[in-house]
Protein backbone atom coordinates (compact mmCIF):
# COMPACT_ATOMS: atom_id res chain seq x y z
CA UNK A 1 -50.21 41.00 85.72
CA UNK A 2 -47.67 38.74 87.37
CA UNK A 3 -48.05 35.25 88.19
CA UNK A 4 -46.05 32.42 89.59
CA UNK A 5 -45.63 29.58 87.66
CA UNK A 6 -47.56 26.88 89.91
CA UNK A 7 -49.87 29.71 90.52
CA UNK A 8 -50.56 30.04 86.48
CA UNK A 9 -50.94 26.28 86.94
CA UNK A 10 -53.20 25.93 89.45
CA UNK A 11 -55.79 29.10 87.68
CA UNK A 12 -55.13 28.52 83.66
CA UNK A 13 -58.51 29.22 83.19
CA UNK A 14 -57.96 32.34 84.90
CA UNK A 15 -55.29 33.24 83.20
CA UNK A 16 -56.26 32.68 80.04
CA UNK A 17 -59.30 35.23 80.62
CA UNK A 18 -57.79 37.73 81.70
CA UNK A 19 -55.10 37.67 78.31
CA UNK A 20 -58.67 37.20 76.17
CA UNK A 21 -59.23 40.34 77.89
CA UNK A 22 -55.72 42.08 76.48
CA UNK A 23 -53.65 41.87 79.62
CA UNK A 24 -50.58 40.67 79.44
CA UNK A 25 -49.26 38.26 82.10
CA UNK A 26 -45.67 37.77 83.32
CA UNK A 27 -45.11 34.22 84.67
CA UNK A 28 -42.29 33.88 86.79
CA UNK A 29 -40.14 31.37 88.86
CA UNK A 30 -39.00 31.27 92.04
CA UNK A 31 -39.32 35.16 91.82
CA UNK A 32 -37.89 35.84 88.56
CA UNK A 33 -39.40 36.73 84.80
CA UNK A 34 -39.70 33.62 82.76
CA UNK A 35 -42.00 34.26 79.83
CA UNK A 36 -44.72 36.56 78.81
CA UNK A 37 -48.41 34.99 77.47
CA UNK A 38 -50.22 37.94 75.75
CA UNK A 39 -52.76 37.96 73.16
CA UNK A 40 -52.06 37.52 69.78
CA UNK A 41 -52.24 41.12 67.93
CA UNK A 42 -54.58 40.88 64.17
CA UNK A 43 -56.34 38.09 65.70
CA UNK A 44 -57.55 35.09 63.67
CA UNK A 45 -58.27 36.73 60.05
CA UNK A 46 -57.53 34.49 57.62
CA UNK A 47 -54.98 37.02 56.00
CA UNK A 48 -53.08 37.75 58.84
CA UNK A 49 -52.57 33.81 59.93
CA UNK A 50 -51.47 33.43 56.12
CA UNK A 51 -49.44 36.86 56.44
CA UNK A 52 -47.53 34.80 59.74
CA UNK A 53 -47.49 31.21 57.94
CA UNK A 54 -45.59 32.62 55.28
CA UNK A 55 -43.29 34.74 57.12
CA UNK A 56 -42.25 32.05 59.33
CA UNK A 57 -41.59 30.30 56.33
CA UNK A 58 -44.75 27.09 56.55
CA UNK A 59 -46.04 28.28 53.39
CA UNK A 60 -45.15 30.50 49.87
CA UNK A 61 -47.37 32.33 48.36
CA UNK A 62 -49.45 31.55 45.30
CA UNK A 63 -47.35 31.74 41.76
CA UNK A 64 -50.72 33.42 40.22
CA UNK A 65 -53.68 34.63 41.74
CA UNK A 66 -57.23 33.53 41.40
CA UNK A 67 -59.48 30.84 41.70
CA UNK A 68 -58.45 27.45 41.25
CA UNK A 69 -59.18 25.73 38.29
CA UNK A 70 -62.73 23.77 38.34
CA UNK A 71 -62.18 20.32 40.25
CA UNK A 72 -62.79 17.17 37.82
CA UNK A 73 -62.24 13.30 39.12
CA UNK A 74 -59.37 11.84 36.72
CA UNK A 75 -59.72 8.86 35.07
CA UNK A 76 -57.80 5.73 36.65
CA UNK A 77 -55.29 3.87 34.10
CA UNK A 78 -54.31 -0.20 34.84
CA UNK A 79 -55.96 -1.87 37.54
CA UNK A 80 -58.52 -0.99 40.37
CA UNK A 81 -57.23 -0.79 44.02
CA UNK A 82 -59.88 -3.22 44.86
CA UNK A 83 -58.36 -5.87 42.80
CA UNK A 84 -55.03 -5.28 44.10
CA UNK A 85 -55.93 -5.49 47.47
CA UNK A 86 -57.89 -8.11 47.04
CA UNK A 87 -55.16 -10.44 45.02
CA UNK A 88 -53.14 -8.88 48.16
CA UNK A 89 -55.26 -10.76 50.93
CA UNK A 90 -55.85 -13.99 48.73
CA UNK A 91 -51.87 -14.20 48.46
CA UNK A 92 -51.58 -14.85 52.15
């Protein structure tokens, strides 16, 4: 499918069902190829969007594998926030 650019502007929703659908659609200018929208191949597993995070270089993987460690709150040395903010406000 081929598509001028205002054209692709004026029907996105169009568009965009017809690359849901696997076509792929060449948008154009003034007559000549600009960029190709087509649908994303592996879709949205969690794997494969980790598999492209990672290649692209957003995130490294895991230094050991497993489940994380149980979650436990931490215990909170010195003074509470709330005093600290509230000495904060009286200060003014």
């Amino acid at each position: 499918m081929q598509i001028g650019l205002r054209e692709a502007n004026q029907q996105f929703s169009r568009l965009m069902k017809a690359v849901r659908g696997g076509k792929e659609v060449l948008l154009t200018e003034r007559g000549r190829p600009l960029a190709m929208v087509k649908p994303i191949r592996g879709g949205y597993e969690a794997e494969s969007i980790i598999q492209r995070l990672e290649t692209a270089g957003f995130l490294r993987p895991a230094s050991r594998r497993g489940a994380l460690p149980p979650w436990g709150p931490r215990s909170v040395r010195g003074v509470p926030v709330s005093q600290t903010v509230r000495k904060e406000r009286d200060d003014r």
